[in-house]
C-alpha atoms as a PDB file:
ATOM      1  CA  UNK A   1      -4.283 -93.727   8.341  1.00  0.00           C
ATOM      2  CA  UNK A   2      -6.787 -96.090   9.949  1.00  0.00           C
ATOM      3  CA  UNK A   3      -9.734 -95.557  12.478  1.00  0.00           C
ATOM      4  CA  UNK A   4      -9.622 -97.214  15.285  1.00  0.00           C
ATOM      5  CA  UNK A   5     -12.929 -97.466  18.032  1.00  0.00           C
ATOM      6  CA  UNK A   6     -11.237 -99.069  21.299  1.00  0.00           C
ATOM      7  CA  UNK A   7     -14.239-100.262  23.791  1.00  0.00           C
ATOM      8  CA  UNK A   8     -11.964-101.353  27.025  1.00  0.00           C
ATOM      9  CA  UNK A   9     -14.764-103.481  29.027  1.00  0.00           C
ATOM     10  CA  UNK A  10     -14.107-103.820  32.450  1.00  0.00           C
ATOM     11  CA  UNK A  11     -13.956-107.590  34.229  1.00  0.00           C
ATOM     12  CA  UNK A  12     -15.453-109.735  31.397  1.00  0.00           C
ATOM     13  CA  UNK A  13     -13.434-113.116  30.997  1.00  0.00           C
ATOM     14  CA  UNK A  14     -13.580-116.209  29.074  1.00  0.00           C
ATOM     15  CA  UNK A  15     -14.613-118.902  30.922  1.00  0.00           C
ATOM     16  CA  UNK A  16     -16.241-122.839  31.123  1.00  0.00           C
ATOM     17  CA  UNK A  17     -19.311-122.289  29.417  1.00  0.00           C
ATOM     18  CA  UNK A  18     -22.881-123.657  31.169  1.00  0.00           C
ATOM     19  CA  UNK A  19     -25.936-122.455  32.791  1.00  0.00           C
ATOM     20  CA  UNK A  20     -23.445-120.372  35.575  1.00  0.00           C
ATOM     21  CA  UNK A  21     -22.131-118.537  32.589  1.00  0.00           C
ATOM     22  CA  UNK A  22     -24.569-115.168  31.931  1.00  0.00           C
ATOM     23  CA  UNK A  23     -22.497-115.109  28.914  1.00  0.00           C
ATOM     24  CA  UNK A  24     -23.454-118.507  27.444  1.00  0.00           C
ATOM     25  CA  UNK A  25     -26.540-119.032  29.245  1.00  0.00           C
ATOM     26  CA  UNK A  26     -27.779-115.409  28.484  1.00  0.00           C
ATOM     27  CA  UNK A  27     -29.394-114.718  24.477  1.00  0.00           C
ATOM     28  CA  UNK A  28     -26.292-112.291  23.018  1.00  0.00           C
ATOM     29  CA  UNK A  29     -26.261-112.785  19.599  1.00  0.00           C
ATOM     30  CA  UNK A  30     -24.393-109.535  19.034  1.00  0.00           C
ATOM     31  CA  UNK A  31     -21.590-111.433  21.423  1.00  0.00           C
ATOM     32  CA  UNK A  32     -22.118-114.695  19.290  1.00  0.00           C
ATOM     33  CA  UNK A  33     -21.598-112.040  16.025  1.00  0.00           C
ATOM     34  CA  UNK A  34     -18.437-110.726  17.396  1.00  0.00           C
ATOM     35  CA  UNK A  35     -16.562-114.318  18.288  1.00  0.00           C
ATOM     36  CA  UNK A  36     -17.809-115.675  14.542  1.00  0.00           C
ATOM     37  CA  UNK A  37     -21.257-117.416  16.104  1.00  0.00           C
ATOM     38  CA  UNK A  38     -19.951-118.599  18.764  1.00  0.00           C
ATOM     39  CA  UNK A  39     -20.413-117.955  22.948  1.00  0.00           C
ATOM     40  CA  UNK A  40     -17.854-115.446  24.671  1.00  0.00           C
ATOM     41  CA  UNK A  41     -16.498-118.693  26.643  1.00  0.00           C
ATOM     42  CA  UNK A  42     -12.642-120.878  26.886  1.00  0.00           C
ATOM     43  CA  UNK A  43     -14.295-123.255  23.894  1.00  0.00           C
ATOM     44  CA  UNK A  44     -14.864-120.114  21.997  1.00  0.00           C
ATOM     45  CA  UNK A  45     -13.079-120.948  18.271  1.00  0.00           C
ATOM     46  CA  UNK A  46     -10.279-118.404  17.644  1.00  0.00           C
ATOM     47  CA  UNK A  47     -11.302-116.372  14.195  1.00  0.00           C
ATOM     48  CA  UNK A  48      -7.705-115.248  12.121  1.00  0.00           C
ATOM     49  CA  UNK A  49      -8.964-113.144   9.143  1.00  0.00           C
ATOM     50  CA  UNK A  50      -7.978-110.095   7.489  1.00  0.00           C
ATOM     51  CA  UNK A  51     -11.198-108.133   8.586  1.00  0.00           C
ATOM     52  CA  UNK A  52     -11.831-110.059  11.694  1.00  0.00           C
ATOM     53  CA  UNK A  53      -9.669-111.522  14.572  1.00  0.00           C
ATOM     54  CA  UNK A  54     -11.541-113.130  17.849  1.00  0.00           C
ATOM     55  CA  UNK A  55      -8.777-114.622  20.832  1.00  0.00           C
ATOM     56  CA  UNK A  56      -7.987-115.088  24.213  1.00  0.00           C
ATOM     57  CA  UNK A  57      -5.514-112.890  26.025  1.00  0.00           C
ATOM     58  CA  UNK A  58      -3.689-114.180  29.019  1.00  0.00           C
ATOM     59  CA  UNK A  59      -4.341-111.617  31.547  1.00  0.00           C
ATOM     60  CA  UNK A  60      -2.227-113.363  34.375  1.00  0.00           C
ATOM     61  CA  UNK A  61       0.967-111.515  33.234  1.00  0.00           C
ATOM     62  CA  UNK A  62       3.527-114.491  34.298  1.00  0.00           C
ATOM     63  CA  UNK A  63       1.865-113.321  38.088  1.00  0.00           C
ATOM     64  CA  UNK A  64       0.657-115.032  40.961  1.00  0.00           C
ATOM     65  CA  UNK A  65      -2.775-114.186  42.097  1.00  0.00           C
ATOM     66  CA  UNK A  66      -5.660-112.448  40.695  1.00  0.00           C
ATOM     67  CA  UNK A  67      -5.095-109.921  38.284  1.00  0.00           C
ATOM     68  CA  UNK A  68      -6.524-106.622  39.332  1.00  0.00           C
ATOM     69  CA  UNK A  69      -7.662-103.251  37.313  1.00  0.00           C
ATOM     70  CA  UNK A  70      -4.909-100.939  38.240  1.00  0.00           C
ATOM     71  CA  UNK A  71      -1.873-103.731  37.288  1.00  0.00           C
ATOM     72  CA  UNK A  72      -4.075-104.604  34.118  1.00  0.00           C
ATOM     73  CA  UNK A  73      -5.406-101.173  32.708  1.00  0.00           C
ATOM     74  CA  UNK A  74      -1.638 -99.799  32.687  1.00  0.00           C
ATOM     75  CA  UNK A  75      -0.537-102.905  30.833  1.00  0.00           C
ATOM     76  CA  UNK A  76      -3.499-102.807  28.305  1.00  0.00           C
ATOM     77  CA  UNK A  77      -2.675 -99.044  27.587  1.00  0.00           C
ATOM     78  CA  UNK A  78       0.872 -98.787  27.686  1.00  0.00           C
ATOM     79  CA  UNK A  79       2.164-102.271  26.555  1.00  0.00           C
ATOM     80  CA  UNK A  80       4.344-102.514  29.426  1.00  0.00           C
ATOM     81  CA  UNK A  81       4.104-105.517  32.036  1.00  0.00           C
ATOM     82  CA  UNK A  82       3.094-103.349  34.851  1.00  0.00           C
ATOM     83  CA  UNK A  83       1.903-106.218  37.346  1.00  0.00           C
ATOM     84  CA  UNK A  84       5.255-107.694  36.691  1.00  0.00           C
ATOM     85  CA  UNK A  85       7.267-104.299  37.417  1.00  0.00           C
ATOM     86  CA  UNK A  86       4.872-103.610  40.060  1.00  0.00           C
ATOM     87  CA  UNK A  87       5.813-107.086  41.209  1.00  0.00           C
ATOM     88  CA  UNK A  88       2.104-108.139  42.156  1.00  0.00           C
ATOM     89  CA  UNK A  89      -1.496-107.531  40.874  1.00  0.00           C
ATOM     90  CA  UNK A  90      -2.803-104.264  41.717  1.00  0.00           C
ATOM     91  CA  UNK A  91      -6.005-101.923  41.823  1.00  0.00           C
ATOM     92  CA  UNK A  92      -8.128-100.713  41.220  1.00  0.00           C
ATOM     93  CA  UNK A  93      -6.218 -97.931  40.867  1.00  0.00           C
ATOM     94  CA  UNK A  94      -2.209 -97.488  39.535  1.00  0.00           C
ATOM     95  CA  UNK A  95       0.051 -98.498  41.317  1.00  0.00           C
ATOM     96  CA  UNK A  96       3.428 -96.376  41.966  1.00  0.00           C
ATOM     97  CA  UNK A  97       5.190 -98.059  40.066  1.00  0.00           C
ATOM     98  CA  UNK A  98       3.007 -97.654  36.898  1.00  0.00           C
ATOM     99  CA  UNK A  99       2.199 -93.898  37.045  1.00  0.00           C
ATOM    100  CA  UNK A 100       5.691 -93.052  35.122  1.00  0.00           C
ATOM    101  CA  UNK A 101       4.952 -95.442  32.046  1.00  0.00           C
ATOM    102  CA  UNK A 102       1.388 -93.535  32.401  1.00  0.00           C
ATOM    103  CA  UNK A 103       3.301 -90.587  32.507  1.00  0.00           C
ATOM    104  CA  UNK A 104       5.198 -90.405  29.064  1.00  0.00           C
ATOM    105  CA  UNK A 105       4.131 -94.043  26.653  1.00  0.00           C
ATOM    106  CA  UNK A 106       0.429 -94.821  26.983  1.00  0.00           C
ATOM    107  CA  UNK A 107      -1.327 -95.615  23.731  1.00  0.00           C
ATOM    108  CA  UNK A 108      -2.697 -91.954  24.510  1.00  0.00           C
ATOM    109  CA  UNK A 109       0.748 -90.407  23.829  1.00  0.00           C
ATOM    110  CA  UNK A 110       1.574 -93.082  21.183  1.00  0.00           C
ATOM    111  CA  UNK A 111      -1.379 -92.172  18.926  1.00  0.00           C
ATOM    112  CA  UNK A 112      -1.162 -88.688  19.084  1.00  0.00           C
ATOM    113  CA  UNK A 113       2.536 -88.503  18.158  1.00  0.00           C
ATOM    114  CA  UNK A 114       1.397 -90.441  14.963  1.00  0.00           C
ATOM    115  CA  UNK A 115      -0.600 -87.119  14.227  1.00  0.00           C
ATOM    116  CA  UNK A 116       1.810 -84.618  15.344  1.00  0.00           C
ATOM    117  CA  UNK A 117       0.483 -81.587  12.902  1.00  0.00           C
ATOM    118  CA  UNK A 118      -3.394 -82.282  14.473  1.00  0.00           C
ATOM    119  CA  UNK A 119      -2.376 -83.781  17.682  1.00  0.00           C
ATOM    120  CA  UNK A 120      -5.428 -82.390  19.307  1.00  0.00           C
ATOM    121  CA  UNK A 121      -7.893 -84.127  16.819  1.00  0.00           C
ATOM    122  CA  UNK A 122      -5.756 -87.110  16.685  1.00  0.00           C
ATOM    123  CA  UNK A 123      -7.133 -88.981  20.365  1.00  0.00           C
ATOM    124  CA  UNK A 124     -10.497 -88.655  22.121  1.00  0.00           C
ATOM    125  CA  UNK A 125     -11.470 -90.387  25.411  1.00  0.00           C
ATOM    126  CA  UNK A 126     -15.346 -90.539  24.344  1.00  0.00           C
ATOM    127  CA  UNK A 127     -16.474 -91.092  28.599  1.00  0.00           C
ATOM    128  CA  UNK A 128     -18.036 -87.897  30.012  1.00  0.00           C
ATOM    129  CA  UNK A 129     -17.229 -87.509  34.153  1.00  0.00           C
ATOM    130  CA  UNK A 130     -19.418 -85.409  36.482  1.00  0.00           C
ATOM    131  CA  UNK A 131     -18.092 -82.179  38.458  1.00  0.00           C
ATOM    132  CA  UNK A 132     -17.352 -84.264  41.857  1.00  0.00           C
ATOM    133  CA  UNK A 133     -15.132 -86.947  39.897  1.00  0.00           C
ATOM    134  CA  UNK A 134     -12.634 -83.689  39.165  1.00  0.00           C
ATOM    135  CA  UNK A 135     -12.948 -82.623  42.746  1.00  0.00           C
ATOM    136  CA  UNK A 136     -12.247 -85.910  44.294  1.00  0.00           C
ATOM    137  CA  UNK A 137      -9.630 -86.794  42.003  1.00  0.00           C
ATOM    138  CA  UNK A 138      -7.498 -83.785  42.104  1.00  0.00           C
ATOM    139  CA  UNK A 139      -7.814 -83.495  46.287  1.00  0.00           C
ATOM    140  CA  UNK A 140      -6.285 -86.362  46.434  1.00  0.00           C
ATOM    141  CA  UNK A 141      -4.485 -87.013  42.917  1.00  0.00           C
ATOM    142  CA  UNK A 142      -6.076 -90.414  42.803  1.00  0.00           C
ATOM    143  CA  UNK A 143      -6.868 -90.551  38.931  1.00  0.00           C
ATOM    144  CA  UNK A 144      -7.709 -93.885  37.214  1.00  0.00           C
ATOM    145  CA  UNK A 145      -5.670 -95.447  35.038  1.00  0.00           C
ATOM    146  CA  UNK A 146      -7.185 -93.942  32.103  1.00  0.00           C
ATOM    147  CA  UNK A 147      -7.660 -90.242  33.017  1.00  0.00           C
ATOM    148  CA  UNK A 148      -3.772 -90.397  34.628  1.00  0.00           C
ATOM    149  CA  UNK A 149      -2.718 -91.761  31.226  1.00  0.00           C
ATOM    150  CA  UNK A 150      -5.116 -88.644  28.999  1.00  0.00           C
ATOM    151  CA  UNK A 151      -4.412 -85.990  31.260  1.00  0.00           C
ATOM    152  CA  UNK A 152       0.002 -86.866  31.364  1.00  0.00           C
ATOM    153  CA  UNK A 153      -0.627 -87.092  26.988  1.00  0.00           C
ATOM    154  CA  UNK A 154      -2.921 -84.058  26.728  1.00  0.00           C
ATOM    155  CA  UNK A 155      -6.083 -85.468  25.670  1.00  0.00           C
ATOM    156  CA  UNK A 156      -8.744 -83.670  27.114  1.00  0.00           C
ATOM    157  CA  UNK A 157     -11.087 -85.027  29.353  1.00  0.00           C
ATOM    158  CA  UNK A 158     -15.116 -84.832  28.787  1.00  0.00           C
ATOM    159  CA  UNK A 159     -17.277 -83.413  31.041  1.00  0.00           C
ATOM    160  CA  UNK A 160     -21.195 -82.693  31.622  1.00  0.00           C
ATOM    161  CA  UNK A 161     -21.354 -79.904  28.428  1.00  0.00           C
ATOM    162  CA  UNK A 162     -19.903 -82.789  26.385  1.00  0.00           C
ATOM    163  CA  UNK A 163     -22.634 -85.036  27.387  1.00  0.00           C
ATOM    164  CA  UNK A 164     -25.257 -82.129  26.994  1.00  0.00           C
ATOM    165  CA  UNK A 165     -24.418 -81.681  23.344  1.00  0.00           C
ATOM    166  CA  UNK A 166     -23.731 -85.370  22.130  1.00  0.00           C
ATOM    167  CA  UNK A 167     -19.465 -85.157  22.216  1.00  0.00           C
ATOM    168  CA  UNK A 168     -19.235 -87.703  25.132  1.00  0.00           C
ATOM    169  CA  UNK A 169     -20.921 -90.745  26.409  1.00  0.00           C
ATOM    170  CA  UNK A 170     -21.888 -91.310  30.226  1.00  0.00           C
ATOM    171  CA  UNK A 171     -20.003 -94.467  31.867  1.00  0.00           C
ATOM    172  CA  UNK A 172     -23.140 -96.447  32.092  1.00  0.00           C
ATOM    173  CA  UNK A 173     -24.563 -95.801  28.438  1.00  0.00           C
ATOM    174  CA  UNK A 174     -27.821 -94.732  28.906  1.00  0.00           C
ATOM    175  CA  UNK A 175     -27.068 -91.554  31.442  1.00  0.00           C
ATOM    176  CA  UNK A 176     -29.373 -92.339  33.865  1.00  0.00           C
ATOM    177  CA  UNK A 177     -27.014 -92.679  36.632  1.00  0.00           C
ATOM    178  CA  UNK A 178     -26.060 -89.312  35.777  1.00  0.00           C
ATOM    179  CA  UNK A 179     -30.228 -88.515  36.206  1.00  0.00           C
ATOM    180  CA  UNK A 180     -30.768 -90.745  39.405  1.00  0.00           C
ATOM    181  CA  UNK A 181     -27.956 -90.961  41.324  1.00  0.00           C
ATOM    182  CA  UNK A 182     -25.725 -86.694  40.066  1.00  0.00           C
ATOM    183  CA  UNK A 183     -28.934 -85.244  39.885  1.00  0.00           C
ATOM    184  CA  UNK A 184     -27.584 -83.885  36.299  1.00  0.00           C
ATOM    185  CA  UNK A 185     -31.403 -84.016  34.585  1.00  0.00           C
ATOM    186  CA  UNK A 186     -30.646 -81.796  31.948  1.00  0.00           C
ATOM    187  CA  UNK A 187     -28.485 -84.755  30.261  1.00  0.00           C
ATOM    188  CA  UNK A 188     -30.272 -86.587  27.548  1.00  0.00           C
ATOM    189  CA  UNK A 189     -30.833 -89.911  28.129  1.00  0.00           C
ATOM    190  CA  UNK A 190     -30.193 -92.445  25.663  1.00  0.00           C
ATOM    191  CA  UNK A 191     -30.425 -96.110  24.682  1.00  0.00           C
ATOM    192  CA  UNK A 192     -27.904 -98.454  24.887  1.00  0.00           C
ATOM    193  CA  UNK A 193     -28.021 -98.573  21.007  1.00  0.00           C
ATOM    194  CA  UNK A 194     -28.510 -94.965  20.739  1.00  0.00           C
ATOM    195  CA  UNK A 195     -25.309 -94.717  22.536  1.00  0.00           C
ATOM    196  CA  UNK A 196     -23.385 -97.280  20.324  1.00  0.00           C
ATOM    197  CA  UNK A 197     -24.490 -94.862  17.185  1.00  0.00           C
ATOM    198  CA  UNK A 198     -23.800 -91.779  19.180  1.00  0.00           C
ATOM    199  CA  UNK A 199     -19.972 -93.555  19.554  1.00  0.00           C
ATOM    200  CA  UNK A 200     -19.347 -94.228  16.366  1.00  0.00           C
ATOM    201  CA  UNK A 201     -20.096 -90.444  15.113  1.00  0.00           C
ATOM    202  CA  UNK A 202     -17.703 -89.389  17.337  1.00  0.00           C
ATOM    203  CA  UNK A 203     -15.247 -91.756  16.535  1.00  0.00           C
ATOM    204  CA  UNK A 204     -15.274 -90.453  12.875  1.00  0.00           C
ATOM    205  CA  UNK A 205     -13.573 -87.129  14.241  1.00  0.00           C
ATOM    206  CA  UNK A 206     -10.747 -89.336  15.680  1.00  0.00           C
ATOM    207  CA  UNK A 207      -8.169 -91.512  14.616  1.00  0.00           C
ATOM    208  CA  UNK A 208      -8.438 -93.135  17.879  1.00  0.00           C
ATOM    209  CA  UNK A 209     -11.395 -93.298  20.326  1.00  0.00           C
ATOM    210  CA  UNK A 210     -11.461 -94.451  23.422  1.00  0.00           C
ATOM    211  CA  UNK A 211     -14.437 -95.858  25.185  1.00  0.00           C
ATOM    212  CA  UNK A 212     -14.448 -97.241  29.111  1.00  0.00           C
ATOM    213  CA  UNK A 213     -17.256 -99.492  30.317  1.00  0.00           C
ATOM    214  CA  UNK A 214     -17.210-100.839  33.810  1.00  0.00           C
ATOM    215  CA  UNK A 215     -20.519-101.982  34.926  1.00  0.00           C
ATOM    216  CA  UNK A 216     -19.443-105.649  33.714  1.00  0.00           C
ATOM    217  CA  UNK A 217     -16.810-104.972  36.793  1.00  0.00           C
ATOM    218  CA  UNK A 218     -18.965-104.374  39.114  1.00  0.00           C
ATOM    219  CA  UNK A 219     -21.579-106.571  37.906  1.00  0.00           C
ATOM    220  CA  UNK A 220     -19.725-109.383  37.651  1.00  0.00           C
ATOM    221  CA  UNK A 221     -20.378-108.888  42.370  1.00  0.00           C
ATOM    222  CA  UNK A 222     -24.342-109.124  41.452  1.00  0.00           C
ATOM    223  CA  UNK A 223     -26.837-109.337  38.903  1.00  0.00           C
ATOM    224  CA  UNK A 224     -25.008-109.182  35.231  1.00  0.00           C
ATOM    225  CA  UNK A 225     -28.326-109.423  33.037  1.00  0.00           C
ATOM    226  CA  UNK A 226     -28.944-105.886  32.636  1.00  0.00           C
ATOM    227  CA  UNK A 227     -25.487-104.923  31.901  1.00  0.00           C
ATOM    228  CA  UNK A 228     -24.898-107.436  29.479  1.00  0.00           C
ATOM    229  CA  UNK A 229     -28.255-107.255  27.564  1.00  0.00           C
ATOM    230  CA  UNK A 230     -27.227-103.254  27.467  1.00  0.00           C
ATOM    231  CA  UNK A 231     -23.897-104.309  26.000  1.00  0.00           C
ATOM    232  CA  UNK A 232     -25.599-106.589  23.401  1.00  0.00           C
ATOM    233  CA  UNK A 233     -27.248-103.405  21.988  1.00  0.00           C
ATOM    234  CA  UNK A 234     -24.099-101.222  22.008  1.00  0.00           C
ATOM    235  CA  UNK A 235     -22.769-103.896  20.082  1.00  0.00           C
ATOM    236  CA  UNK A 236     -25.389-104.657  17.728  1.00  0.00           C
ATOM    237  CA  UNK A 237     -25.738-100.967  16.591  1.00  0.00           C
ATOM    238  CA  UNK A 238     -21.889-100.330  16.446  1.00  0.00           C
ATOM    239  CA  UNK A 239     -21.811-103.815  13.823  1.00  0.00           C
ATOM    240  CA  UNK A 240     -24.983-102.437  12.161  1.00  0.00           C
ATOM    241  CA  UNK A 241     -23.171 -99.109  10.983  1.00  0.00           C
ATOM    242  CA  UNK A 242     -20.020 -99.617  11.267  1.00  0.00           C
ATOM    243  CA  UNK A 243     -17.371 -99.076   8.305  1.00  0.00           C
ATOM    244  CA  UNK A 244     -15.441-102.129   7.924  1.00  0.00           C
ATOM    245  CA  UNK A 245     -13.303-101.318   5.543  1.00  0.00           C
ATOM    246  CA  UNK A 246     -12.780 -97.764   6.497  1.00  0.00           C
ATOM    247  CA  UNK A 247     -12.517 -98.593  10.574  1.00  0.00           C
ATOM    248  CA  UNK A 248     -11.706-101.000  13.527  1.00  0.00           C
ATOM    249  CA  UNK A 249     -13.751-101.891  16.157  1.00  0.00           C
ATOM    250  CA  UNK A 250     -11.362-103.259  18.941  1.00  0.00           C
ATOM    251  CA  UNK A 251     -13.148-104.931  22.114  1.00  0.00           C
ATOM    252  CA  UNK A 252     -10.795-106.299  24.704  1.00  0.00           C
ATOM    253  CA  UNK A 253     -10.993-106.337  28.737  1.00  0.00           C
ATOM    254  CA  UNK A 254      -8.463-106.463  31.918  1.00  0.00           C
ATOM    255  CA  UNK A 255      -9.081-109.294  33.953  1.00  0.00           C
ATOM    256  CA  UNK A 256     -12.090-112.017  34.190  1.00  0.00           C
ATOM    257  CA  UNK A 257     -14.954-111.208  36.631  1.00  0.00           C
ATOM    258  CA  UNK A 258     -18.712-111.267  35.168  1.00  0.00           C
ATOM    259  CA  UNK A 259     -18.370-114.526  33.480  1.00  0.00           C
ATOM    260  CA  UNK A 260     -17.880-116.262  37.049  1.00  0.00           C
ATOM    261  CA  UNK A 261     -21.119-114.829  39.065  1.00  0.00           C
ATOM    262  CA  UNK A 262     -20.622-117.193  41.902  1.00  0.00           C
ATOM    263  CA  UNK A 263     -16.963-115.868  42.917  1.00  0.00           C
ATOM    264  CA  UNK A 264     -16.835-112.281  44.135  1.00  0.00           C
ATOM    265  CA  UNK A 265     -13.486-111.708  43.204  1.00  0.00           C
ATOM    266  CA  UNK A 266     -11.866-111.559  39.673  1.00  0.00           C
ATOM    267  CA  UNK A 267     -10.998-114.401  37.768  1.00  0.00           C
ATOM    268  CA  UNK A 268      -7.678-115.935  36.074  1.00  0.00           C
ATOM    269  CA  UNK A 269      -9.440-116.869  33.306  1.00  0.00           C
ATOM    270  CA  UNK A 270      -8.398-115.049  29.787  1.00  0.00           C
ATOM    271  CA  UNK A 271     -10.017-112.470  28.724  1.00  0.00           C
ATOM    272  CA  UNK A 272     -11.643-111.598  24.715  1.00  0.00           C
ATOM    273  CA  UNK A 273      -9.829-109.527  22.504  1.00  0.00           C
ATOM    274  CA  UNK A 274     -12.471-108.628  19.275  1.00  0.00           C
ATOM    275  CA  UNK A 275     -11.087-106.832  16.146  1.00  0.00           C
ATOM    276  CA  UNK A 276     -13.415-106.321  13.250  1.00  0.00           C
ATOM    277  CA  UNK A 277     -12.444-104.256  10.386  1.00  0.00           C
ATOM    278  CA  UNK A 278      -9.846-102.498   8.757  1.00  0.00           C
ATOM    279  CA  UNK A 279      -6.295-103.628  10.567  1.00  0.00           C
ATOM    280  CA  UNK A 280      -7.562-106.348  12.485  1.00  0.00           C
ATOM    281  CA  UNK A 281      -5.012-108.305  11.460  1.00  0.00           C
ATOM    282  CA  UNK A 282      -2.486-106.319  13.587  1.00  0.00           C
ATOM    283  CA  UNK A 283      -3.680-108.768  16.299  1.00  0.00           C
ATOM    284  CA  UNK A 284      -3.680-112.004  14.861  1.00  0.00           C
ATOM    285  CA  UNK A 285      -0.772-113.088  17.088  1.00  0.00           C
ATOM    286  CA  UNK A 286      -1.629-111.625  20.283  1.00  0.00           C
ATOM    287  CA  UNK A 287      -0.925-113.605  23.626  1.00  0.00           C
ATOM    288  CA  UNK A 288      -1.164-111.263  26.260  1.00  0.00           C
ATOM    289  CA  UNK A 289      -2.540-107.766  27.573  1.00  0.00           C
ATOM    290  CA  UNK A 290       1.311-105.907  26.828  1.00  0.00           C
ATOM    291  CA  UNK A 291       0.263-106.979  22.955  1.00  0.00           C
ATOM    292  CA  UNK A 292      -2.761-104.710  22.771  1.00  0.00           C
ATOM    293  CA  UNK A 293      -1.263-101.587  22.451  1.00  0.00           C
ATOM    294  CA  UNK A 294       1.218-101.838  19.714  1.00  0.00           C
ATOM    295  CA  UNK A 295      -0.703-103.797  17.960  1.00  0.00           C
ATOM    296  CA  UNK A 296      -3.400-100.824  17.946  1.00  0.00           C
ATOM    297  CA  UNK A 297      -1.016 -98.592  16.647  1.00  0.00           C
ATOM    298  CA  UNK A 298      -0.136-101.219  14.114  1.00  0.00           C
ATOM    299  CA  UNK A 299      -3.808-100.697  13.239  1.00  0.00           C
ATOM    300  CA  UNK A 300      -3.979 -97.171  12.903  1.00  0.00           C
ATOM    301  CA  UNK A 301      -1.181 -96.984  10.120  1.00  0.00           C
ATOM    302  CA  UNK A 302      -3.341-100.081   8.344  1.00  0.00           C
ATOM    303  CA  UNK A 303      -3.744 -99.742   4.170  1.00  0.00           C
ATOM    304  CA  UNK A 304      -6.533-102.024   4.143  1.00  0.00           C
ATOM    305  CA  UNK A 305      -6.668-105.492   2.699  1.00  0.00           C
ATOM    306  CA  UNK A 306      -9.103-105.819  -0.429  1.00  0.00           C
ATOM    307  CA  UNK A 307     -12.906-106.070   0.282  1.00  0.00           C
ATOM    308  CA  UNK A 308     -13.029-109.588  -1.033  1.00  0.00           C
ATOM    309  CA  UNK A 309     -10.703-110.425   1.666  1.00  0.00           C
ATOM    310  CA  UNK A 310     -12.660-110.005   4.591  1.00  0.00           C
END
């Protein structure tokens, strides 16, 4: 069995490349190092290789209007068309008519059945939440896409001891929202490349990690700079010591947003899907968001190709 590091990277799309474009007129040469050399924009070359796959995904879904988290999270993780069976782009949150796919076939579920003696060790969703995200979300059973989908499989969800020790990252890398804004000082604080290295060790306890990073969302309404020069250096340590013949790194997103800092709504343009390493050829034929998730678990049975392949 395979490794597989899944970074889901809220609102970052691929789109006309130019000065308006943080992410072609911004230095990211850990982005360039990702897509081959080349800027995360539409005239971005496609890389097919054993070891290392870099396409656009059609995030539209076959549906009018702009796709939305809630619509495109669900399809991402379950490989289901849920904007289509929802009938319309939705979020942020699930919609209704998602919450039963979420329920019993997310990637979540998927993964650990591949590991059905360890389940438990199988799946880890790596983001650590504070007290009052519990409390809010269970008064009024509004989870997120990704914490429905963990909590319906049985993966456990992270919380401040897990940041304490090192077994969970905070949302924004660095945990100093967690200082400024939850009052949590006793969390340690930690570089955007500390985190990437702090990531990858736990990953190595997992066939599958999970990883959720939405500041590029909500940048994408402001100033992107920070968060993108942040994600450079996640990125940059996770290629500097990662495994690539024992491990894939898959990067891949759920709509266009940050990439467009004039509009301050999401975006219809496609969106990047990275794989680099060990079963990254599992995507070398994906279209579309519902593609994602089968083709992870494609990945996580991978035998490897030969070094000299890659």
């Amino acid at each position: 069995m395979n490794r597989v590091l899944f970074l889901f990277i809220d609102g970052i799309g691929l789109g006309p490349g130019g000065a308006s474009n943080p992410l072609s007129a911004q230095a990211l040469p850990a982005f360039r190092a990702l897509a081959d050399g080349t800027d995360w924009t539409a005239d971005a070359s496609r890389v097919t290789r054993p070891r290392h796959v870099f396409r656009p995904l059609d995030a539209t879904l076959g549906v009018e209007g702009l796709p939305q988290s809630g619509t495109g999270q669900a399809t991402l993780f379950t490989g289901t068309n849920c904007a289509k069976r929802a009938g319309r782009h939705f979020g942020p949150f699930p919609h209704s008519s998602s919450k039963p796919v979420l329920a019993e076939s997310s990637i979540f579920h998927e993964a650990r059945a591949l590991f059905d003696e360890q389940p438990d060790a199988a799946v880890a969703f790596a983001n650590a939440y504070p007290p009052r995200f519990f409390t809010h979300a269970e008064e009024r059973d509004r989870w997120t896409v990704t914490t429905r989908a963990c909590r319906a499989a049985g993966v456990r969800l992270r919380r401040t001891g897990d940041l304490r020790a090192g077994r969970a990252l905070a949302a924004d890398l660095t945990a100093d929202g967690w200082h400024e804004h939850l009052g949590h000082s006793d969390v340690p604080r930690l570089s955007p490349a500390d985190a990437g290295r702090q990531l990858l060790r736990l990953s190595r306890d997992h066939a599958l990690t999970v990883f959720e990073y939405y500041l590029t969302d909500k940048a994408g309404h402001g100033t992107p700079a920070s968060v993108l020069s942040d994600l450079n250096a996640l990125f940059d340590a996770l290629l500097a010591n990662s495994r690539p013949a024992e491990e894939l790194l898959l990067i891949t997103s759920d709509h266009g947003n940050i990439e467009d800092p004039a509009t301050t709504t999401h975006t219809r343009n496609p969106v990047p899907l990275v794989a680099y390493g060990r079963g990254a050829d599992a995507f070398a034929d994906a279209r579309d968001l519902t593609d994602v998730m089968p083709a992870a678990l494609d990945a996580l049975s991978a035998t490897g190709t030969p070094a000299a392949a890659s």
